[in-house]
Protein backbone atom coordinates (compact mmCIF):
# COMPACT_ATOMS: atom_id res chain seq x y z
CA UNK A 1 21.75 -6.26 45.98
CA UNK A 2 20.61 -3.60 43.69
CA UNK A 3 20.62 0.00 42.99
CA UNK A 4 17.00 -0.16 41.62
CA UNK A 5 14.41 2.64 42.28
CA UNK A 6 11.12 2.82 41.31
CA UNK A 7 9.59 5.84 40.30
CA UNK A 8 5.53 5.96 40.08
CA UNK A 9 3.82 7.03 36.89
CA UNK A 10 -0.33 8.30 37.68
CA UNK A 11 -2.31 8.43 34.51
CA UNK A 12 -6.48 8.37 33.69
CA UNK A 13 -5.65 4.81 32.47
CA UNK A 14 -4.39 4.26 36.39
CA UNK A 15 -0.86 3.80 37.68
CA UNK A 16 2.19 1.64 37.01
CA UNK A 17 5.81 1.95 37.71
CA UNK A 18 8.99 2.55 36.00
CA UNK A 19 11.78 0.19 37.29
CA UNK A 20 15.24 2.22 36.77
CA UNK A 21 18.93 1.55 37.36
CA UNK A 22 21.24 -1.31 37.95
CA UNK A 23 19.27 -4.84 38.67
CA UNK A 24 15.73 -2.81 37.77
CA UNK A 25 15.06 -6.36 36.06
CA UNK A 26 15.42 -8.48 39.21
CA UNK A 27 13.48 -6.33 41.24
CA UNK A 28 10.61 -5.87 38.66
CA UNK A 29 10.15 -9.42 38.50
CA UNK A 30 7.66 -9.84 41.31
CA UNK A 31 5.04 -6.97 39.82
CA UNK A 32 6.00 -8.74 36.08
CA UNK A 33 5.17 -11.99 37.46
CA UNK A 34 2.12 -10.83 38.94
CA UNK A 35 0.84 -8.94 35.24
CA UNK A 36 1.18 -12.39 33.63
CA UNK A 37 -1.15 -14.99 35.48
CA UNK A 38 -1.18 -17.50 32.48
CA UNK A 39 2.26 -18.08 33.27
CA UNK A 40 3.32 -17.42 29.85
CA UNK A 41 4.85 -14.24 28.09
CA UNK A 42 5.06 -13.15 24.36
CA UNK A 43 8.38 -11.76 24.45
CA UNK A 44 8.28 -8.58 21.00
CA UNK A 45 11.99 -8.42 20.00
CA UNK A 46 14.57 -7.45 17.08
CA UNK A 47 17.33 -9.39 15.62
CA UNK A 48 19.81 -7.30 16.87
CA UNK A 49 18.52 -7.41 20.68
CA UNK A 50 17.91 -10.60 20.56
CA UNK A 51 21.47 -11.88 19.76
CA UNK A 52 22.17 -9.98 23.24
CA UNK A 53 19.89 -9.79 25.70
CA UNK A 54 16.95 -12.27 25.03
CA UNK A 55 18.60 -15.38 26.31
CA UNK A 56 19.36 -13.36 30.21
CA UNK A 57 15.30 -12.13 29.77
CA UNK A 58 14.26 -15.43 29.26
CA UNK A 59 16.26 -17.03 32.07
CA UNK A 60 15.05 -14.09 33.93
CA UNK A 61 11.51 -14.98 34.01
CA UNK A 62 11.90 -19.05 34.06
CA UNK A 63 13.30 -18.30 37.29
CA UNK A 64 10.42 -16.90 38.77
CA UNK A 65 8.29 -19.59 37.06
CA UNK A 66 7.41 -17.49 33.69
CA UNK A 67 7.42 -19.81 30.31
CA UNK A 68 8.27 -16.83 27.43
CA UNK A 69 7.99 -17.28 23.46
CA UNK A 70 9.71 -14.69 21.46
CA UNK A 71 8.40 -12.95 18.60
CA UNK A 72 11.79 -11.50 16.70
CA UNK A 73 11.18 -8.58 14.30
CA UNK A 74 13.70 -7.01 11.60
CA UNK A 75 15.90 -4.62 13.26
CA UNK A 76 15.56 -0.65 12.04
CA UNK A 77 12.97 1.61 11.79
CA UNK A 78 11.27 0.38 8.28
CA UNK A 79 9.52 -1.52 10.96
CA UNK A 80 7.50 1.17 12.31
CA UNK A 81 4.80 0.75 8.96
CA UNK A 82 1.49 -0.07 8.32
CA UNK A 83 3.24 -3.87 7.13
CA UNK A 84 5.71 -3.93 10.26
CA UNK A 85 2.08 -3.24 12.43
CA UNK A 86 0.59 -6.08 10.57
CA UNK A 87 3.07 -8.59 10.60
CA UNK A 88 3.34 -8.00 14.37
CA UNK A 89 -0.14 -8.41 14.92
CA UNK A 90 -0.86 -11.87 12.84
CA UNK A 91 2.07 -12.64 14.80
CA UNK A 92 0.47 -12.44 18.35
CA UNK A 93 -2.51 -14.03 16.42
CA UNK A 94 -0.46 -16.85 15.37
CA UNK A 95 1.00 -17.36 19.41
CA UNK A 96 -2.45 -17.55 20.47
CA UNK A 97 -2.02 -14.17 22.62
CA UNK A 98 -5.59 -13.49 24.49
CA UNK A 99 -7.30 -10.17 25.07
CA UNK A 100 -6.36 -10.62 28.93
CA UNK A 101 -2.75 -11.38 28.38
CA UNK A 102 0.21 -9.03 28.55
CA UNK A 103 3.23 -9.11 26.03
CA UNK A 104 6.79 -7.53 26.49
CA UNK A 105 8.45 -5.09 23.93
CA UNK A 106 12.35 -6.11 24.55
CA UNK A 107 14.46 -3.24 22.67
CA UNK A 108 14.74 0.13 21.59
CA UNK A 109 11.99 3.18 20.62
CA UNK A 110 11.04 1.25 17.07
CA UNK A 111 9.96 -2.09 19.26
CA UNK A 112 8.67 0.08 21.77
CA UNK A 113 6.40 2.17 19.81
CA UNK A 114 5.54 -0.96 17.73
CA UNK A 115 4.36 -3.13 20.37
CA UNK A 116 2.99 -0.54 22.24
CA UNK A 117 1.00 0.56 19.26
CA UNK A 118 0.15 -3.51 18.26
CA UNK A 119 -1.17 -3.79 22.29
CA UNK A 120 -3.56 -0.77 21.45
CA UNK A 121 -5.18 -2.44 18.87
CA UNK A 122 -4.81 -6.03 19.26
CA UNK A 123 -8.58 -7.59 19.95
CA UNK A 124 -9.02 -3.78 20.85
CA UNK A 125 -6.76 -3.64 23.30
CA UNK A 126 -4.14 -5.68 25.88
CA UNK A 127 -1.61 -5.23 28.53
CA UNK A 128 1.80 -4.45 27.61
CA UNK A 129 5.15 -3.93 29.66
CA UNK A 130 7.94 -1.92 28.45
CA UNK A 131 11.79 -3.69 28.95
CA UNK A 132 13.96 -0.51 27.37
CA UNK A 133 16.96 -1.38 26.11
CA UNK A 134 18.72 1.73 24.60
CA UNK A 135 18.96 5.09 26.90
CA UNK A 136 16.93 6.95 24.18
CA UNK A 137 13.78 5.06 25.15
CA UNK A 138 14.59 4.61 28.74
CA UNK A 139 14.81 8.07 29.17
CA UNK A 140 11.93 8.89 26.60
CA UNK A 141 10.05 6.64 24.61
CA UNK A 142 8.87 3.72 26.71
CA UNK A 143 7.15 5.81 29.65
CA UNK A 144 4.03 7.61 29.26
CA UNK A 145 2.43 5.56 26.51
CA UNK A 146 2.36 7.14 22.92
CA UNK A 147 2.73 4.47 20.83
CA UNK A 148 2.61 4.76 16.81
CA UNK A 149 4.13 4.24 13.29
CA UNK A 150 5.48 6.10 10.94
CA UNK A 151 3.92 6.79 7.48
CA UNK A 152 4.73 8.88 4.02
CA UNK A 153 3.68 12.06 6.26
CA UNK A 154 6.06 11.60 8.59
CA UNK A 155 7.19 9.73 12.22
CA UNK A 156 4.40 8.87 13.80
CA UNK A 157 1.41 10.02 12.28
CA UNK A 158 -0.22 6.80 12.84
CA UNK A 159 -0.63 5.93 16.77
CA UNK A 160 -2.32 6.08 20.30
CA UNK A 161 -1.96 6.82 23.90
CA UNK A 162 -1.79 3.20 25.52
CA UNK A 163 -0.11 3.30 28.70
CA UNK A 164 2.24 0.45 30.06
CA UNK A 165 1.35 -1.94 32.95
CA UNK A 166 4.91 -1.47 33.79
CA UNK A 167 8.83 -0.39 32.74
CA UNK A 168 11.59 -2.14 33.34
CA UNK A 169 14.92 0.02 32.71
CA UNK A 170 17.81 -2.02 33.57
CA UNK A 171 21.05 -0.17 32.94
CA UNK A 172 22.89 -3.74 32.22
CA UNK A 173 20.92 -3.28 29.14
CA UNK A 174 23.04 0.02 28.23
CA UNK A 175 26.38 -1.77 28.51
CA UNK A 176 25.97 -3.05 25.13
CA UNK A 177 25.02 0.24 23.54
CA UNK A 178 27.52 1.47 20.78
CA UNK A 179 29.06 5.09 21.37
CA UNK A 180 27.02 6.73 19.12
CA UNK A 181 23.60 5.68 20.68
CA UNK A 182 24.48 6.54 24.04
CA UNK A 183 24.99 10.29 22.87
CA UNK A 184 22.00 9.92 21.41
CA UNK A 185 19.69 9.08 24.15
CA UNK A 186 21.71 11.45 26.03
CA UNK A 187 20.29 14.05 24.22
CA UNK A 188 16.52 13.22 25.91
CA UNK A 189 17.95 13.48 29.21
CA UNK A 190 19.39 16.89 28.54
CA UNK A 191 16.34 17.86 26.90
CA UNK A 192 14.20 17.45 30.25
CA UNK A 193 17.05 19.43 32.13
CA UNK A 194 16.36 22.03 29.14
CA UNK A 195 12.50 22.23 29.74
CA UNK A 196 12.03 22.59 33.66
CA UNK A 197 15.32 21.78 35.69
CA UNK A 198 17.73 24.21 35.54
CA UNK A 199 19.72 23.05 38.73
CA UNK A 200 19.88 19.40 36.34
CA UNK A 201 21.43 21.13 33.71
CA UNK A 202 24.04 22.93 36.26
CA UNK A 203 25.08 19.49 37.09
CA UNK A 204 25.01 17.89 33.51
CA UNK A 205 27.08 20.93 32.60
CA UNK A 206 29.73 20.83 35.27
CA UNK A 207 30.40 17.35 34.21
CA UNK A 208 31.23 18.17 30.36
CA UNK A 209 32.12 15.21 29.04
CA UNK A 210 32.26 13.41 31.89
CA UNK A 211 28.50 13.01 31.76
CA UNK A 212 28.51 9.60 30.40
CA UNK A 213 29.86 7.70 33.87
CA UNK A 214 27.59 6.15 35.04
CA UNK A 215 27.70 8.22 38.47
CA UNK A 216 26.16 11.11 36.29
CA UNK A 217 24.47 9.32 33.83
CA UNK A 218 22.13 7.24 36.11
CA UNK A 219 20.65 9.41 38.38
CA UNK A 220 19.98 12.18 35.63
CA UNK A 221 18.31 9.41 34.02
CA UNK A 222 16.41 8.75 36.70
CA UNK A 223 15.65 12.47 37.18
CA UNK A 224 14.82 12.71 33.78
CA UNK A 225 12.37 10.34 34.34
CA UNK A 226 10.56 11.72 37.17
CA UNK A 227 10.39 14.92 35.26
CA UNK A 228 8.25 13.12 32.49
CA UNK A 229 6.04 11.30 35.10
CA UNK A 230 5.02 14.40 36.40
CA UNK A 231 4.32 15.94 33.26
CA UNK A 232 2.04 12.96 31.93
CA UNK A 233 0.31 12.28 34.82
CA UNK A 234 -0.88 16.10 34.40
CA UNK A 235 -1.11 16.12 30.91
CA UNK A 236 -1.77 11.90 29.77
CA UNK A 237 -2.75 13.10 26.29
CA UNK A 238 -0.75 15.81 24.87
CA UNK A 239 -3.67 18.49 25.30
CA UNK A 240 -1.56 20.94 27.18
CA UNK A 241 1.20 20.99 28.62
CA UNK A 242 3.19 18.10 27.79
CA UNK A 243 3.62 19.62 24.15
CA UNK A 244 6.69 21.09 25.99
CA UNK A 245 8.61 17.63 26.03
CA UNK A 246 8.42 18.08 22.19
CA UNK A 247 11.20 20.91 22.75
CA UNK A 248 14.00 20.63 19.97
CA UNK A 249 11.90 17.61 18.06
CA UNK A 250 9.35 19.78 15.34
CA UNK A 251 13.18 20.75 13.90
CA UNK A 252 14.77 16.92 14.91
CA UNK A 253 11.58 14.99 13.14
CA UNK A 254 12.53 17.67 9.95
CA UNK A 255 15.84 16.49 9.61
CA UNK A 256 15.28 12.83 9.93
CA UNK A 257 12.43 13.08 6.80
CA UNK A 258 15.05 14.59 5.03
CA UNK A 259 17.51 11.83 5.83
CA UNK A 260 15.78 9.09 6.57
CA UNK A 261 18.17 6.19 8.28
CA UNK A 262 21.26 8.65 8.50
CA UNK A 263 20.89 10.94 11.57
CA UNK A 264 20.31 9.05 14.73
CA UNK A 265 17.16 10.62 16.74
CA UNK A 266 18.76 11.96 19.26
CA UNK A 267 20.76 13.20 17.31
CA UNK A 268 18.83 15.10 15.34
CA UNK A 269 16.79 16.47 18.87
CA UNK A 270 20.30 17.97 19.69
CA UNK A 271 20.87 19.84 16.83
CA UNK A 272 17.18 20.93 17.29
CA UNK A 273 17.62 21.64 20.92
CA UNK A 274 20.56 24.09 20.03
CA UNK A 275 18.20 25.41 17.22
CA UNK A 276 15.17 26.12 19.81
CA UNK A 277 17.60 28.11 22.25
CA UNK A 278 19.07 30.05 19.21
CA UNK A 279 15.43 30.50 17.52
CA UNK A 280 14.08 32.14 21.09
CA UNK A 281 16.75 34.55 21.46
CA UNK A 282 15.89 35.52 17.79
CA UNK A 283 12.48 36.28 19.37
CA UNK A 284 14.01 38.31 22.30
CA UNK A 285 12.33 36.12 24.91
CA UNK A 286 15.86 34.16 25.78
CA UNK A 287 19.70 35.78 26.97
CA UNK A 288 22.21 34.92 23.91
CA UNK A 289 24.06 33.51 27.30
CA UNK A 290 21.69 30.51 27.86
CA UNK A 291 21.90 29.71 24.44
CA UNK A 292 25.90 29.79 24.09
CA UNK A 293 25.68 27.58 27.20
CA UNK A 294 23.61 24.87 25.62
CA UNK A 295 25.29 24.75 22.60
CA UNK A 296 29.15 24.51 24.46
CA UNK A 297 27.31 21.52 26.51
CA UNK A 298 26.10 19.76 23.45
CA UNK A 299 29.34 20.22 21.90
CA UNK A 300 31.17 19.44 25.01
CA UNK A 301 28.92 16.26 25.02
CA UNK A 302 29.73 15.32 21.32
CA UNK A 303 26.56 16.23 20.07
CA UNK A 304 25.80 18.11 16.96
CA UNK A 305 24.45 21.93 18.09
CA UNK A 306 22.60 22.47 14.89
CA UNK A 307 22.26 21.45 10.98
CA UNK A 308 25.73 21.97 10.29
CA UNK A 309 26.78 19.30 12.22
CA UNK A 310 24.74 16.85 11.52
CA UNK A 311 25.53 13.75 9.07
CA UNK A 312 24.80 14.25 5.37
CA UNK A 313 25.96 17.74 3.91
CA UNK A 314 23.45 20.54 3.88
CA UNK A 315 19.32 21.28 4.50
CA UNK A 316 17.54 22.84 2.57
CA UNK A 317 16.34 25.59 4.05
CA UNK A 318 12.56 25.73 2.32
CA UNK A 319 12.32 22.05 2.53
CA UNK A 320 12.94 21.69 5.87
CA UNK A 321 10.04 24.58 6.67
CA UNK A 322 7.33 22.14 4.56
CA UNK A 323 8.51 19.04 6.98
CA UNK A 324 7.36 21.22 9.48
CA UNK A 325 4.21 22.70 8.45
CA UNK A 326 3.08 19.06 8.74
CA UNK A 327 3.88 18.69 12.81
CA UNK A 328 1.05 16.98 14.67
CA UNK A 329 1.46 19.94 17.58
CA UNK A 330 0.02 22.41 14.72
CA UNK A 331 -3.25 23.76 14.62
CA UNK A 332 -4.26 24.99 10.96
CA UNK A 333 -1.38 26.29 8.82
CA UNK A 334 0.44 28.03 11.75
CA UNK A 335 3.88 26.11 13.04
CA UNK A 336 4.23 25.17 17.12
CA UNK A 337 7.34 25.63 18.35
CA UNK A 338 8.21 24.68 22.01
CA UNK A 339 11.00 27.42 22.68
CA UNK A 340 12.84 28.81 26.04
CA UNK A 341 12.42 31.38 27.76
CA UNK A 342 15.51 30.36 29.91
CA UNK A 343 17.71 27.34 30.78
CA UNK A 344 14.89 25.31 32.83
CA UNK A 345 11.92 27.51 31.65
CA UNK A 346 10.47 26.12 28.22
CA UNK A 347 7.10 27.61 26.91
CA UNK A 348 5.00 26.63 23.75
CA UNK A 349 4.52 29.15 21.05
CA UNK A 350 1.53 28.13 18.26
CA UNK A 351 1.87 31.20 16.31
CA UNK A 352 5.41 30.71 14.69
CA UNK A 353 6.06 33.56 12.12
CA UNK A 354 6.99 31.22 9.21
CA UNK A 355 8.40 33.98 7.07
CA UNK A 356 10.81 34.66 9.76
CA UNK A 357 11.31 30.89 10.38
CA UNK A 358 12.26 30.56 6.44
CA UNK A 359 14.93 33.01 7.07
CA UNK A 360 16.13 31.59 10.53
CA UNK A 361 16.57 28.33 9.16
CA UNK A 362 18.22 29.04 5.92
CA UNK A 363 20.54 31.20 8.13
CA UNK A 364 21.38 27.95 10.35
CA UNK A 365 21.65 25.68 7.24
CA UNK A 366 23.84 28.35 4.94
């Protein structure tokens, strides 16, 4: 028996499904099966993952007559580099992987990304499948195929769109998720309530704090989901409008260059999702009411509603202004924000008043 759904995801590079909820492993298994005709999968892993979940994958597959080798990476981010890249790919070189095989990324956003990006470029290009195992990259990174590292610029500088054959989002995965990460991929769910679904956010609300059971948690997951399917299968390459899932993250990826390794992503996307709200009523497109309302949710949801909150002591106000100045959504020296112009009703703004921006954010950081 399982509480499975799958929820279709239409791009230019064709269509594949994302497998989401309890037993989404099980009932994947068939379409898995059927990706891998060798018979054999390259399993891309970390240390920490593997110590607890690799042995149930593996066991997974032999039982529906797939051998599996795994390929175990350093846990942590440092891994998303020009050397973690390389490694990774003399690695698949070294297991013999062929330009018509398909290789699973087992773990969080950093394997995710790092496979996804190794699959791009790997004999120019092979299959991949997404297994999630945190919520931050079930509910964000692992579907709709950007894939990248991270370099002295910044997150992700380096990358490309390379979509998924399929993703398999088992929730057993999240059992084993500390506290702290579970807020944290919390944070992307909200985010997509944030954007375009107002009557999500009505519900995420109501339940406060209670918005970690898993009665609440899965099907705004799933939801979540569905919302970023549509979105990418209009918008596959960020040339429009899917710059709006970027809402909260040109202030998020500011504050992790600052402190690299101390403020969790999602984290950091919370305190920038408070930031947007606060930032459009500035701008007199936004009621102060919405933004009071996101900010007692993200609180409510022990998430950090701006800088102040977050890990580490203070920002620099002038600093944190450079990190963004060097956002991939920018065109020329002008800053793109995505902003709100209402709970539900995100818009993108590419002409960011900087000046004004220097003063908002020394005001939030002071």
């Amino acid at each position: 028996m399982t509480d499975a759904i799958a929820i279709p995801v239409s791009t230019g590079a064709g269509r594949y499904e994302v497998w989401v909820g309890d037993g989404a492993l099980q009932a994947g298994l068939p379409r898995l099966k059927a990706l891998i005709p060798s018979g054999r999968a390259v399993i891309v892993t970390d240390t920490n993952v593997a110590a607890l979940h690799l042995d149930a994958v593996q066991k997974a597959l032999r039982d529906v007559g797939l051998d599996s080798e795994p390929v175990i990476a350093s846990a942590g981010e440092s891994q998303k580099s020009f050397a973690g890249i390389e490694s990774l790919t003399d690695a698949l070189a070294h297991a013999g992987v062929e330009r018509r095989d398909t290789i699973l990324a087992l773990g969080g956003g950093v394997i995710g990304d790092l496979t996804g990006f190794a699959a791009a470029i790997y004999k120019r290009g092979i299959g991949f499948v997404q297994m999630p195992t945190t919520l931050l990259s079930q509910a964000d990174s692992s579907v709709g195929g950007k894939t990248g590292i991270n370099t002295r610029a910044g997150k992700n500088m380096v990358g490309a769109f390379h979509q998924p054959r399929l993703v398999i989002a088992d929730s057993q995965f999240l059992t084993t998720l500390p506290e702290r990460e579970l807020r944290a991929g919390y944070a992307e769910i909200l985010k997509a309530a944030l954007i375009g679904d107002a009557g999500l956010f009505t519900k995420l609300e109501a339940a406060g704090a209670g918005v970690y059971s898993p009665e609440t948690l899965q099907p705004a997951l799933a939801s979540a989901i569905r919302f970023k399917a549509d979105i990418v299968a209009r918008d596959e390459k960020e040339a429009g409008e899917r710059a709006l899932l970027n809402l909260g993250h040109t202030f998020a990826h500011a504050f992790e260059a600052e402190r690299p390794g101390q403020i969790a992503h999602g984290e950091a996307v919370a305190a920038g999702l408070g930031m947007a709200f606060r930032y459009s009523v500035r701008m007199g497109v936004c009621s102060p009411q919405d933004a009071k309302r996101v900010s007692a949710h993200l609180r409510d949801a022990s998430l950090p509603d701006g800088p102040k909150a977050l890990a580490g002591g203070s920002f620099d106000a002038s600093r944190l202004r450079e990190r963004m100045m060097h956002d991939k959504k920018n065109s020329g020296r002008s800053i793109t924000l995505i902003l709100a112009k209402s709970i539900g009703d995100a818009f993108i703004e590419p002409n960011t008043d900087t000046d004004d921006l220097l003063r908002f954010l020394d005001a939030e950081t002071t």
